[in-house]
PDB file of N, CA and C in Angstrom:
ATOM      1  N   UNK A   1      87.338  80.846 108.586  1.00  0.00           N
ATOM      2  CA  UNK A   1      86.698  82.067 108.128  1.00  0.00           C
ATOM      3  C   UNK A   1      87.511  83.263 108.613  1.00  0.00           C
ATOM      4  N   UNK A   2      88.012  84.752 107.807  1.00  0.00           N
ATOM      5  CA  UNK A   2      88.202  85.361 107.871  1.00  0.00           C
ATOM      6  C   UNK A   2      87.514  86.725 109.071  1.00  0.00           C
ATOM      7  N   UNK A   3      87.611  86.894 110.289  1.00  0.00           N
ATOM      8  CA  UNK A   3      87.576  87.627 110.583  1.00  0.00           C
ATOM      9  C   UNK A   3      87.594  88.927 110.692  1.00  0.00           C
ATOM     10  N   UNK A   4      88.780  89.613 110.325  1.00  0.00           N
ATOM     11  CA  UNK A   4      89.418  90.928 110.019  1.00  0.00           C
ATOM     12  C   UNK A   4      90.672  90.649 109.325  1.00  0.00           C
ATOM     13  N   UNK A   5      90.783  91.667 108.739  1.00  0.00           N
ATOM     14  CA  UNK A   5      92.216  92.436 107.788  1.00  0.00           C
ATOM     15  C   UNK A   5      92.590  93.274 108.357  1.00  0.00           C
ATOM     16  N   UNK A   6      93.750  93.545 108.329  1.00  0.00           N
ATOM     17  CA  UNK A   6      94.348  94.949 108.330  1.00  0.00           C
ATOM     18  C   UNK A   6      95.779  95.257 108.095  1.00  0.00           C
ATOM     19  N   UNK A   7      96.534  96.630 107.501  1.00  0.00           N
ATOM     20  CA  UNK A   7      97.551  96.744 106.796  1.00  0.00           C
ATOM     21  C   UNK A   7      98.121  98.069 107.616  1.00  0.00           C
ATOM     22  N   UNK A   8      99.151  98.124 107.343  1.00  0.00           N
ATOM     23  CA  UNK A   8      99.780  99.415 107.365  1.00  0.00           C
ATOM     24  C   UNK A   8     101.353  99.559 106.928  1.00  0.00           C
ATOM     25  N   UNK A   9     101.245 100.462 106.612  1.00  0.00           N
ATOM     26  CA  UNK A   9     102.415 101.313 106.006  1.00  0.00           C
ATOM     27  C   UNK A   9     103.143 102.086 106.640  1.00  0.00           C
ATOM     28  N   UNK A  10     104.197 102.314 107.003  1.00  0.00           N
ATOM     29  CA  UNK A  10     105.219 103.071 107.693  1.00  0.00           C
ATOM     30  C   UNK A  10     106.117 103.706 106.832  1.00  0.00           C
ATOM     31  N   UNK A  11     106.272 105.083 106.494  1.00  0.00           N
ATOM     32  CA  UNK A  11     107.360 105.762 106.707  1.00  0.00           C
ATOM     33  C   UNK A  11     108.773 105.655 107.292  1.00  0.00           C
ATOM     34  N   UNK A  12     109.842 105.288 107.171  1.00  0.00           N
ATOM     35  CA  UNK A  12     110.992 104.622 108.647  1.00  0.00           C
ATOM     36  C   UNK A  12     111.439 105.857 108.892  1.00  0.00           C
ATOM     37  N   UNK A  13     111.625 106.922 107.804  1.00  0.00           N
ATOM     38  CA  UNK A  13     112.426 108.167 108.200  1.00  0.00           C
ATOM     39  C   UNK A  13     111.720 109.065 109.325  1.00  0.00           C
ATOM     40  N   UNK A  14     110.088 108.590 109.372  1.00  0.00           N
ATOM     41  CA  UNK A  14     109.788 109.652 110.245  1.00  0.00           C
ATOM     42  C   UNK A  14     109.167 109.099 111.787  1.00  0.00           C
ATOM     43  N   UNK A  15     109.671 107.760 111.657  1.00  0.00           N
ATOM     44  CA  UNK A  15     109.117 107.507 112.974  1.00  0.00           C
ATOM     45  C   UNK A  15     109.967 107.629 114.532  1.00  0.00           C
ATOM     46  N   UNK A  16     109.815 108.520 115.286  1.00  0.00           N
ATOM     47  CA  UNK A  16     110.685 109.174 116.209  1.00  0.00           C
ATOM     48  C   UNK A  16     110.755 107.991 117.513  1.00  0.00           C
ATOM     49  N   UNK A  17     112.324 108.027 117.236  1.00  0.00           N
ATOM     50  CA  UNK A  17     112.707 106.870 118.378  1.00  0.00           C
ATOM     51  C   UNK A  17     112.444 107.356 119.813  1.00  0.00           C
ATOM     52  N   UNK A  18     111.790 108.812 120.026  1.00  0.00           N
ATOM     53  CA  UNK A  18     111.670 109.024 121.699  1.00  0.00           C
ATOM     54  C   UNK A  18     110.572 108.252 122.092  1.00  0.00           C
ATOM     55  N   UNK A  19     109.349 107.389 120.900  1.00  0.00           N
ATOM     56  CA  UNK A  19     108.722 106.612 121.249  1.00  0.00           C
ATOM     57  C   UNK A  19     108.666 105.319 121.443  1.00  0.00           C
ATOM     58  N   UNK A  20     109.468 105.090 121.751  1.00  0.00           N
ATOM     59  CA  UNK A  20     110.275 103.920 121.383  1.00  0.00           C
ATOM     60  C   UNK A  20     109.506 102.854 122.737  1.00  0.00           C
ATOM     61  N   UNK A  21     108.992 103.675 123.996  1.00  0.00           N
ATOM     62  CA  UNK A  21     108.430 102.805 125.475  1.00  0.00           C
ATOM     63  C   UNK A  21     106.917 102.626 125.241  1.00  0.00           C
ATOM     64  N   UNK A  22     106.589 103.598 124.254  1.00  0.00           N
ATOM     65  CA  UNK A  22     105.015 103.505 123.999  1.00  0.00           C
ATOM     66  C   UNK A  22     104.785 102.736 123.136  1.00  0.00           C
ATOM     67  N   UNK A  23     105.731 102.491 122.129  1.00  0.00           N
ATOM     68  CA  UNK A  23     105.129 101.464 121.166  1.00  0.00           C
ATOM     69  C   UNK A  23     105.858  99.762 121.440  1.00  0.00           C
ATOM     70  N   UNK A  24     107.059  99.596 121.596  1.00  0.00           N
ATOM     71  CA  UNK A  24     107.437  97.873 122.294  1.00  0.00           C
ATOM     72  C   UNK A  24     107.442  97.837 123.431  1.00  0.00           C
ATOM     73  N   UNK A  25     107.269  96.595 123.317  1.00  0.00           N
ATOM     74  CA  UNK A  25     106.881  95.557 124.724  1.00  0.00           C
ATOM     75  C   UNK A  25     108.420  95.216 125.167  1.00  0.00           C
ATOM     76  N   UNK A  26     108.537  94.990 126.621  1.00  0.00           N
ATOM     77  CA  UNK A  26     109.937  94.723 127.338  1.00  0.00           C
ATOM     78  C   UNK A  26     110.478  93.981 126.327  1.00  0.00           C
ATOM     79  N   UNK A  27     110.254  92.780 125.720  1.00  0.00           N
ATOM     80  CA  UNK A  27     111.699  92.181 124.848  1.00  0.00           C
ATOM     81  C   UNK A  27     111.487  92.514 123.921  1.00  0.00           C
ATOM     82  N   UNK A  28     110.754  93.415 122.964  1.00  0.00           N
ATOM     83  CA  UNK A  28     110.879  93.935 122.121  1.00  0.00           C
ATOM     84  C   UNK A  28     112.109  95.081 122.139  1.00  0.00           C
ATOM     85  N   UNK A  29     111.843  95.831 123.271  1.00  0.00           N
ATOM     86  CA  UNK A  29     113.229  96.349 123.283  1.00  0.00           C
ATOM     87  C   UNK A  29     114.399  96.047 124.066  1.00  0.00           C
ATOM     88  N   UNK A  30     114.311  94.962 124.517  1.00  0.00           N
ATOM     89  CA  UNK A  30     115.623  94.247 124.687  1.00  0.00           C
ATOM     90  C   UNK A  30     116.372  93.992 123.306  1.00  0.00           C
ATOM     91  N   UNK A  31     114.800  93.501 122.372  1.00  0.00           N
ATOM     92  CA  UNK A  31     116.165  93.117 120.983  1.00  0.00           C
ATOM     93  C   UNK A  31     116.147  94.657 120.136  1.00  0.00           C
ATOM     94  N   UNK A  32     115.009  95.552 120.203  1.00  0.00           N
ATOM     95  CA  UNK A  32     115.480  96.594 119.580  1.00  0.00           C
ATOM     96  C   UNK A  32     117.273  97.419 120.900  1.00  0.00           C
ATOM     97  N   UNK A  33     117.534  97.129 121.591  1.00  0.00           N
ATOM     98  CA  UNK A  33     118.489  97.887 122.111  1.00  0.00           C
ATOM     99  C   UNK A  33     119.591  96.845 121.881  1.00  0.00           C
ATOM    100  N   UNK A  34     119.618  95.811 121.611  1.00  0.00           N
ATOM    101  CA  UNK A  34     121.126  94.986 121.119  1.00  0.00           C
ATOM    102  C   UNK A  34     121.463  95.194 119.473  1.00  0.00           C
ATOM    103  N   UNK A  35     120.534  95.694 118.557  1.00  0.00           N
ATOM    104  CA  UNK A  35     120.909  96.366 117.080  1.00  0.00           C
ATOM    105  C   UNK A  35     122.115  97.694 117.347  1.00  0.00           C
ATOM    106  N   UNK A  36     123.401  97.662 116.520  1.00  0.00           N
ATOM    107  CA  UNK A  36     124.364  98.027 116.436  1.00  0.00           C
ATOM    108  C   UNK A  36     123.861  99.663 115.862  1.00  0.00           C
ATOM    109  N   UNK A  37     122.972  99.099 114.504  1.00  0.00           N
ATOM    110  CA  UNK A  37     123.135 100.425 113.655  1.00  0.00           C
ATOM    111  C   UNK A  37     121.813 100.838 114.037  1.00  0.00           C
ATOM    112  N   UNK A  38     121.569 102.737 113.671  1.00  0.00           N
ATOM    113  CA  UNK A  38     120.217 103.428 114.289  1.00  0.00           C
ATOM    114  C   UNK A  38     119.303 102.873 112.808  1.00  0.00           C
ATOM    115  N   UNK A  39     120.129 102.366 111.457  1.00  0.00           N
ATOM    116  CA  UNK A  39     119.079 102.378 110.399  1.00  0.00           C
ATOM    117  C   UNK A  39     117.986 100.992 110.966  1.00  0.00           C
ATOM    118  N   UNK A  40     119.160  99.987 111.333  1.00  0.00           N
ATOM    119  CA  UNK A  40     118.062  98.940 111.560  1.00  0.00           C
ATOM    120  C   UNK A  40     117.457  99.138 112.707  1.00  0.00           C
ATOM    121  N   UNK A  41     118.144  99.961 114.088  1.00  0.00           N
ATOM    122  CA  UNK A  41     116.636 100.297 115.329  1.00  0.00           C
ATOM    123  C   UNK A  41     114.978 100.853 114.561  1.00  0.00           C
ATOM    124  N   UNK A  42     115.685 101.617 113.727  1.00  0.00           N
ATOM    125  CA  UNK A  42     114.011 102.301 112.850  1.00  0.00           C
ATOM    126  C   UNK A  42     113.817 101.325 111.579  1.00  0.00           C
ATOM    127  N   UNK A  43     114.459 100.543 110.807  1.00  0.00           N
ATOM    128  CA  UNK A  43     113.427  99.324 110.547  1.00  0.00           C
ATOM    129  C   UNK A  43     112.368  98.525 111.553  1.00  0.00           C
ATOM    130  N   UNK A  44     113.172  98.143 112.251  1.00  0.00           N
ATOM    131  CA  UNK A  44     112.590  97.540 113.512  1.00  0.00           C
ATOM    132  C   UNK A  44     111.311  98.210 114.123  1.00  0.00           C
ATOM    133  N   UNK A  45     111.428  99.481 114.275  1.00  0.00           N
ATOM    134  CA  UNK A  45     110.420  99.913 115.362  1.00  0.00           C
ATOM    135  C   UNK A  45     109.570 100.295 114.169  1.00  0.00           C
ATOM    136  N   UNK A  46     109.645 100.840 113.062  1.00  0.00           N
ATOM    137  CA  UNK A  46     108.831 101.383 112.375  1.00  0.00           C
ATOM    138  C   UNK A  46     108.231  99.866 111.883  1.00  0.00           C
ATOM    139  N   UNK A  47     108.608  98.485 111.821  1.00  0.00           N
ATOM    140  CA  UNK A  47     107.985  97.527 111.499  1.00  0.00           C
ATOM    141  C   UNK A  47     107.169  96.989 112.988  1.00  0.00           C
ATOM    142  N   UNK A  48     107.754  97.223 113.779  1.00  0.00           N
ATOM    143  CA  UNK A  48     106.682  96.882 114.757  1.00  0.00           C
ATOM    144  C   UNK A  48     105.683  97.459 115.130  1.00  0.00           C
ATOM    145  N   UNK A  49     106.023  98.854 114.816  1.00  0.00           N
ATOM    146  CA  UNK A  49     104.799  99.884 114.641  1.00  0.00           C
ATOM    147  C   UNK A  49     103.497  99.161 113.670  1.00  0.00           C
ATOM    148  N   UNK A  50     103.978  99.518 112.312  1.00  0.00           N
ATOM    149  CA  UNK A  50     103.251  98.959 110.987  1.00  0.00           C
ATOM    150  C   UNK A  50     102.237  97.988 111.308  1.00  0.00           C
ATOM    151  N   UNK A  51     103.284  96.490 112.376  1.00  0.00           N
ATOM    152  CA  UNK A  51     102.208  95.569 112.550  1.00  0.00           C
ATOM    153  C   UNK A  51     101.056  95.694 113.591  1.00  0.00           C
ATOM    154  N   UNK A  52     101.521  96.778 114.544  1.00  0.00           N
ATOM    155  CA  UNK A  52     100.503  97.010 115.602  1.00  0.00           C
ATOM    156  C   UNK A  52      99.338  97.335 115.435  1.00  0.00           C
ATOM    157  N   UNK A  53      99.723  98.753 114.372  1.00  0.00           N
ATOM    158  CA  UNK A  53      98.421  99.263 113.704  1.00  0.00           C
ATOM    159  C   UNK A  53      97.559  98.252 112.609  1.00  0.00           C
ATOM    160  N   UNK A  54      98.221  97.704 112.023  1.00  0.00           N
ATOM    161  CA  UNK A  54      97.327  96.565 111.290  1.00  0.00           C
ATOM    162  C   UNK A  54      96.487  95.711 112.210  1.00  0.00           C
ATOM    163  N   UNK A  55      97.162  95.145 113.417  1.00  0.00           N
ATOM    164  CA  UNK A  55      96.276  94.361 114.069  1.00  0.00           C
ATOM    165  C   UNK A  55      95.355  95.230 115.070  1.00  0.00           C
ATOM    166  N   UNK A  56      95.468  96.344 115.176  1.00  0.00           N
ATOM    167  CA  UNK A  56      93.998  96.876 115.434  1.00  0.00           C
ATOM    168  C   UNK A  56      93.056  97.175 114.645  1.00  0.00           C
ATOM    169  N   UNK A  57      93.544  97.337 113.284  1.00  0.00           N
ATOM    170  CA  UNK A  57      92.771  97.583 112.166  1.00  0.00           C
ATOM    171  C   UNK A  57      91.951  96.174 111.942  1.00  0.00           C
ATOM    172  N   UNK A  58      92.682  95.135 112.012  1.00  0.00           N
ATOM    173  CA  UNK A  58      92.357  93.987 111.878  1.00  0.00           C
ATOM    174  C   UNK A  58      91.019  93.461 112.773  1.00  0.00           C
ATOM    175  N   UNK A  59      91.619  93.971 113.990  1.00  0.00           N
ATOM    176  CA  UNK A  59      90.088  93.713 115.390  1.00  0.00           C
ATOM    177  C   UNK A  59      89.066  94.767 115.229  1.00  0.00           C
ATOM    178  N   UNK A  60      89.484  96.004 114.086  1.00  0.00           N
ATOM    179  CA  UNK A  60      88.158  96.478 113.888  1.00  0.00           C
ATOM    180  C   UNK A  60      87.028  96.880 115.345  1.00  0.00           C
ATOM    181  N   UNK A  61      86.228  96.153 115.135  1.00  0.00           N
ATOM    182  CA  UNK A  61      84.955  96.818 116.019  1.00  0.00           C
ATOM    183  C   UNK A  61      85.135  95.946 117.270  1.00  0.00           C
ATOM    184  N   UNK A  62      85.712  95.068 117.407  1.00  0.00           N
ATOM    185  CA  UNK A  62      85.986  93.888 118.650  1.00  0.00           C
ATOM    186  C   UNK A  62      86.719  95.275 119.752  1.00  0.00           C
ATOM    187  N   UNK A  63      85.676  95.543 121.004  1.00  0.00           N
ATOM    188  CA  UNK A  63      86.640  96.321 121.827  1.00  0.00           C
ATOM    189  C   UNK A  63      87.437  95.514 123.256  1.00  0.00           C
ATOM    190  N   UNK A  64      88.364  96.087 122.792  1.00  0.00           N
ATOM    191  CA  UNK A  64      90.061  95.342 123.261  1.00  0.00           C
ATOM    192  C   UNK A  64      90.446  96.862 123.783  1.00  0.00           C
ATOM    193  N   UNK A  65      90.440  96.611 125.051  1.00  0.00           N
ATOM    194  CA  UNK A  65      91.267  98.153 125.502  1.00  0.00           C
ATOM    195  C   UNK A  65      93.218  97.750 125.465  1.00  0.00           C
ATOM    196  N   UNK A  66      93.918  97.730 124.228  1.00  0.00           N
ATOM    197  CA  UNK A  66      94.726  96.950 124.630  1.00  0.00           C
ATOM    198  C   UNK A  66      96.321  98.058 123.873  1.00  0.00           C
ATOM    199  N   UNK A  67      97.264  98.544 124.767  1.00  0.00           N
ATOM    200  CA  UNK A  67      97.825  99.283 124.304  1.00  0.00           C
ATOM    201  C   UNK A  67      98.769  98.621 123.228  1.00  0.00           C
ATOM    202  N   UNK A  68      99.630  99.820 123.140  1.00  0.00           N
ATOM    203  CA  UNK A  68     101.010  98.793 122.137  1.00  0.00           C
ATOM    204  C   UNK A  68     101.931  97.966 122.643  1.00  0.00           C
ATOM    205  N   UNK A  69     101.877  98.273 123.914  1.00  0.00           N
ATOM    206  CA  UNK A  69     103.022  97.279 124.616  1.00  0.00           C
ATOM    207  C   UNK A  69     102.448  95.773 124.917  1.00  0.00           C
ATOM    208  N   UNK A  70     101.189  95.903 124.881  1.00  0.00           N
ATOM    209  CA  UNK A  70      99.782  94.395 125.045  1.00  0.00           C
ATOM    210  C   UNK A  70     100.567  93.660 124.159  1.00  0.00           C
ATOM    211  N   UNK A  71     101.006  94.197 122.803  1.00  0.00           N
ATOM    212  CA  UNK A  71     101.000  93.465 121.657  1.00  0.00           C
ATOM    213  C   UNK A  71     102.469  92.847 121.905  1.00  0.00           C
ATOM    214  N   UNK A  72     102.629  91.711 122.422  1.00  0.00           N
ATOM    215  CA  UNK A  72     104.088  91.200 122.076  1.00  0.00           C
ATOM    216  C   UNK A  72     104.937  90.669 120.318  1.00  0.00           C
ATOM    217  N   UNK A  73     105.204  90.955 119.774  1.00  0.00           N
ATOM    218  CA  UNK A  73     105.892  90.695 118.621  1.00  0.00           C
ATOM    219  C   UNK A  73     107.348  90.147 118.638  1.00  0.00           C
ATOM    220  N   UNK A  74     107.460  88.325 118.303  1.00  0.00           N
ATOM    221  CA  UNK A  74     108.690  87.776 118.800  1.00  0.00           C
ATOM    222  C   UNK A  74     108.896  87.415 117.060  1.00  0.00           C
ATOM    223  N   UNK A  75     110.023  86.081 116.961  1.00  0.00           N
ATOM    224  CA  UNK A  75     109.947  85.965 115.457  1.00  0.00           C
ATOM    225  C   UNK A  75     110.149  84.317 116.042  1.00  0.00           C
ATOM    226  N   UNK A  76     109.858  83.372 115.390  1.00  0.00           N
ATOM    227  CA  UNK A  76     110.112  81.957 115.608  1.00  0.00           C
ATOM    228  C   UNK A  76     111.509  81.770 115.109  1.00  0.00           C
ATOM    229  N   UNK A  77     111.930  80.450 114.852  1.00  0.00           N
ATOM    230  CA  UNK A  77     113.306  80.146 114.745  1.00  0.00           C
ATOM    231  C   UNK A  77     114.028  80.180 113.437  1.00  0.00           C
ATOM    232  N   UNK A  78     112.802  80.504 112.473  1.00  0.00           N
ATOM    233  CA  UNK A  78     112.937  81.019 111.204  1.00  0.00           C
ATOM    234  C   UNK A  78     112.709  82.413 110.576  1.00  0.00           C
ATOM    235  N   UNK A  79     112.210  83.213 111.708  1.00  0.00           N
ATOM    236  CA  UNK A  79     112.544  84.816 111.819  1.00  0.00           C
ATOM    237  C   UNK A  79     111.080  85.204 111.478  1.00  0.00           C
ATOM    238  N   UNK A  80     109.906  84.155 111.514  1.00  0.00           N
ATOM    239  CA  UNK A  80     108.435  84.861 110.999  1.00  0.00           C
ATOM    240  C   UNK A  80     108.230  85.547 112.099  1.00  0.00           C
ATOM    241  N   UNK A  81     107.677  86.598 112.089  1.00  0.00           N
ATOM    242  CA  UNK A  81     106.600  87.246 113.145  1.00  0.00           C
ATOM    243  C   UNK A  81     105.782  86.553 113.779  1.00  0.00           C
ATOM    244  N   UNK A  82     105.396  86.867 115.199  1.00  0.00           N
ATOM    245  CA  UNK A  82     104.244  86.286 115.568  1.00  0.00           C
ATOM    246  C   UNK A  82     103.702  87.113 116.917  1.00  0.00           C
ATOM    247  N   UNK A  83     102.355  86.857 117.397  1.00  0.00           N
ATOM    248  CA  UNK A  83     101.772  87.358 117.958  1.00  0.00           C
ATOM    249  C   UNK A  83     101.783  86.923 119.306  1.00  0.00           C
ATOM    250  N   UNK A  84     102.433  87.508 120.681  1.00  0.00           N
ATOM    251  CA  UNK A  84     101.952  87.105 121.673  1.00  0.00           C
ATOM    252  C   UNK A  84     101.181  88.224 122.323  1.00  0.00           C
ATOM    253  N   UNK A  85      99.579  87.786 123.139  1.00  0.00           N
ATOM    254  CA  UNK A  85      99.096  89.203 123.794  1.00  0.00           C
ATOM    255  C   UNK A  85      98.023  87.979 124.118  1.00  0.00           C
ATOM    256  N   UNK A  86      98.472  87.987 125.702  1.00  0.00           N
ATOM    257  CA  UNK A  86      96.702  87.598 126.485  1.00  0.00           C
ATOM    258  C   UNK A  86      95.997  87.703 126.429  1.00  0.00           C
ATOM    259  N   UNK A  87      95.081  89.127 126.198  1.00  0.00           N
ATOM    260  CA  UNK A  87      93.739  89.551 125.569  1.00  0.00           C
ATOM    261  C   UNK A  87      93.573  89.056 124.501  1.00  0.00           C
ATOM    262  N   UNK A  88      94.405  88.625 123.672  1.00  0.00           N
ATOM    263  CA  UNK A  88      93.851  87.973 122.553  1.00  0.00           C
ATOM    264  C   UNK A  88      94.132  86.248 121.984  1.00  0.00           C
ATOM    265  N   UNK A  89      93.873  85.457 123.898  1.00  0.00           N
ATOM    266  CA  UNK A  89      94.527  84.370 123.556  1.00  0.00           C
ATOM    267  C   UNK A  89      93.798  83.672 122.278  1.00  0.00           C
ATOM    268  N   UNK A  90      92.111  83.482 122.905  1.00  0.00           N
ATOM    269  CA  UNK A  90      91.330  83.062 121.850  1.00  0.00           C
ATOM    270  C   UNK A  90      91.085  83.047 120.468  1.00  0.00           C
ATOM    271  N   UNK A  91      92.408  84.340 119.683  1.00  0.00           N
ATOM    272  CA  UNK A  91      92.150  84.767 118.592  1.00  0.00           C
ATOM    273  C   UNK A  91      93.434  84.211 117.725  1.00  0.00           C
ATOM    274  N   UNK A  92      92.980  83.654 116.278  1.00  0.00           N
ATOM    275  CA  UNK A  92      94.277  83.253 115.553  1.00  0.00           C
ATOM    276  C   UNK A  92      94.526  83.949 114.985  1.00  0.00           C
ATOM    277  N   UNK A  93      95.454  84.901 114.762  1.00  0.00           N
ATOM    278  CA  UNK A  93      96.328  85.948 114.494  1.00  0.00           C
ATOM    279  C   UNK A  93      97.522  85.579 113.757  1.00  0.00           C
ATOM    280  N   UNK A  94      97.540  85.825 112.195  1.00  0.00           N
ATOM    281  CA  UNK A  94      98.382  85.685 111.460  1.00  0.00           C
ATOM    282  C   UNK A  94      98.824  87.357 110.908  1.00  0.00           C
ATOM    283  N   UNK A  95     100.419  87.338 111.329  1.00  0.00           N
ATOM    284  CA  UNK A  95     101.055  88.675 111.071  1.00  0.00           C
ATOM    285  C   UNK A  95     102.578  88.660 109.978  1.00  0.00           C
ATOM    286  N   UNK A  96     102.298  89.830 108.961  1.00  0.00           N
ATOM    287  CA  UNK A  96     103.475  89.485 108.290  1.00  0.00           C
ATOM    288  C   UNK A  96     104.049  90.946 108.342  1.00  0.00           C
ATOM    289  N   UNK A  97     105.747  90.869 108.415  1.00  0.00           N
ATOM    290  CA  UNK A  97     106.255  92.458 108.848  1.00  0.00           C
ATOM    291  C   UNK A  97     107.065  92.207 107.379  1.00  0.00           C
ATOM    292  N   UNK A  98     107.494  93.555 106.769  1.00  0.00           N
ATOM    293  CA  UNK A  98     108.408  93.794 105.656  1.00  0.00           C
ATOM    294  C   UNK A  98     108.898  95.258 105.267  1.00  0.00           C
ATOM    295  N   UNK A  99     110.341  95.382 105.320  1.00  0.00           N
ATOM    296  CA  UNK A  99     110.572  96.669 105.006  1.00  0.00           C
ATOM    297  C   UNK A  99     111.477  96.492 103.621  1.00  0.00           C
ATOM    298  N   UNK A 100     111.582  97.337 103.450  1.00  0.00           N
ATOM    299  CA  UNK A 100     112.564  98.138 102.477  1.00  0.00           C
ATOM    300  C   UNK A 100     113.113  99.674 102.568  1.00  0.00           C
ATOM    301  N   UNK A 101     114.119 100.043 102.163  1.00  0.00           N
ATOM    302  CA  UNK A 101     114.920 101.428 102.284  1.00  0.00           C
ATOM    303  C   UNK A 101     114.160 102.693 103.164  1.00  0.00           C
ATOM    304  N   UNK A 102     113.138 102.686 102.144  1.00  0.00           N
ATOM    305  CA  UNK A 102     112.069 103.724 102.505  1.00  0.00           C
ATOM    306  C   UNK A 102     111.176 103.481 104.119  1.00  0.00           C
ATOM    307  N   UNK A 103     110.535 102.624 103.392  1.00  0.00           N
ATOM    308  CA  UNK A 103     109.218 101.955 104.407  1.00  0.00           C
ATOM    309  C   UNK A 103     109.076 100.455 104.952  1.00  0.00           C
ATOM    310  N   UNK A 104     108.041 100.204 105.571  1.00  0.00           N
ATOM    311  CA  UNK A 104     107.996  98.952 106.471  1.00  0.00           C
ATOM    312  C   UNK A 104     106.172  99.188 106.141  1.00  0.00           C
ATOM    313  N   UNK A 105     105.860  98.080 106.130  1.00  0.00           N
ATOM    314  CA  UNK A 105     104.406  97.536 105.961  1.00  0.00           C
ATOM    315  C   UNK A 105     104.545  96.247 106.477  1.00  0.00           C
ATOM    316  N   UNK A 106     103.030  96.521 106.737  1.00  0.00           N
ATOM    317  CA  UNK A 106     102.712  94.936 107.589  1.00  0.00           C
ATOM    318  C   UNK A 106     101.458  94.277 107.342  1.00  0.00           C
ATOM    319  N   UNK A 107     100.933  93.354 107.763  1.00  0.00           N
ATOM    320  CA  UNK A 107      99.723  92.862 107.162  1.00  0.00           C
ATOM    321  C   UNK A 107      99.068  91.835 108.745  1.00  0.00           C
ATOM    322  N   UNK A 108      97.608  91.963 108.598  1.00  0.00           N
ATOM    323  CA  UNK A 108      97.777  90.774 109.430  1.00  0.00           C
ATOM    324  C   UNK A 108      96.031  90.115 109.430  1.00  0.00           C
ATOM    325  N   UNK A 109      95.775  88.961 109.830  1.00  0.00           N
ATOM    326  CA  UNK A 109      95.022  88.621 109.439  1.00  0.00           C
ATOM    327  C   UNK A 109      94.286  87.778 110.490  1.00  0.00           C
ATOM    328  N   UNK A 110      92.788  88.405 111.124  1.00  0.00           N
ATOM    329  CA  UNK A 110      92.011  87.187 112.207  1.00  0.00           C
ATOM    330  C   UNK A 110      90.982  86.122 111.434  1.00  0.00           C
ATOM    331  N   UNK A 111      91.172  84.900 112.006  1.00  0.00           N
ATOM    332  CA  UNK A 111      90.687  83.798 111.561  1.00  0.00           C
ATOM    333  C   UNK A 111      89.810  83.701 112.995  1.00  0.00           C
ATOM    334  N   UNK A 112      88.847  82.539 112.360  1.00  0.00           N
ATOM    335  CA  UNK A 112      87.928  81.772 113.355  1.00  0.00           C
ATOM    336  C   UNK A 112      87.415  80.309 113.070  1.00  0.00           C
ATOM    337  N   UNK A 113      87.064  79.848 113.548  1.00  0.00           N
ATOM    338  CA  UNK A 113      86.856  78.333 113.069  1.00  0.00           C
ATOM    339  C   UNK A 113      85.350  78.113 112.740  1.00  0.00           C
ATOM    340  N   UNK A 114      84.479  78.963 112.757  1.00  0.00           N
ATOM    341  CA  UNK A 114      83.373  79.469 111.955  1.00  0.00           C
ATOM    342  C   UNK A 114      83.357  79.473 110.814  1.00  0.00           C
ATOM    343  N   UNK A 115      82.426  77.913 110.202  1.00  0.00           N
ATOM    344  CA  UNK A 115      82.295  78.290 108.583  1.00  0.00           C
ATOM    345  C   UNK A 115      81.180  79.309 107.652  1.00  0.00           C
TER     346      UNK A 115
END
């Protein structure tokens, strides 16, 4: 059973890299600081942004005092997104990141084993 939804949309041109400590988690910017070019640092952050805000959108009314750095965002060995964050071990958390030129959107989705 579906839990929560949630989406978001990013802008890449306007998301300001001085935020760069408030919104990733330590290896998030380990791998955002080994990217060569600044276009793909702001794919990157503006997609990790995108998915953050979706998955609070997603937990909705569930209160989680849980910042952006809570949210770990790694990719498996085939480059999907995925969710690591303690506060939310109990929760199955399906996340999808995607950009293009312009923008980055994300999607993400809580399940429960409640029929």
């Amino acid at each position: 059973m579906i839990k929560g939804i949630g989406t978001d949309i990013v802008e890449i041109a306007r998301i300001d890299h001085k935020l760069v400590d408030r919104i990733l988690s330590v290896p998030e910017i380990e791998k955002y600081s080994n990217f060569k070019s600044e276009s793909r640092k702001s794919e990157f952050l503006a997609g990790r942004f995108a998915v953050k805000e979706a998955i609070y959108k997603a937990l909705g009314h569930l209160d989680f005092s849980l910042s952006m750095t809570d949210l770990i965002i790694l990719n498996d060995q085939y480059g999907c997104p995925y969710l690591l964050c303690d506060k939310l071990k109990n929760e199955r958390i399906k996340i999808s990141i995607s950009h293009e030129r312009l923008f980055a959107i994300a999607f993400c989705v809580i399940e429960n084993d409640d029929l």
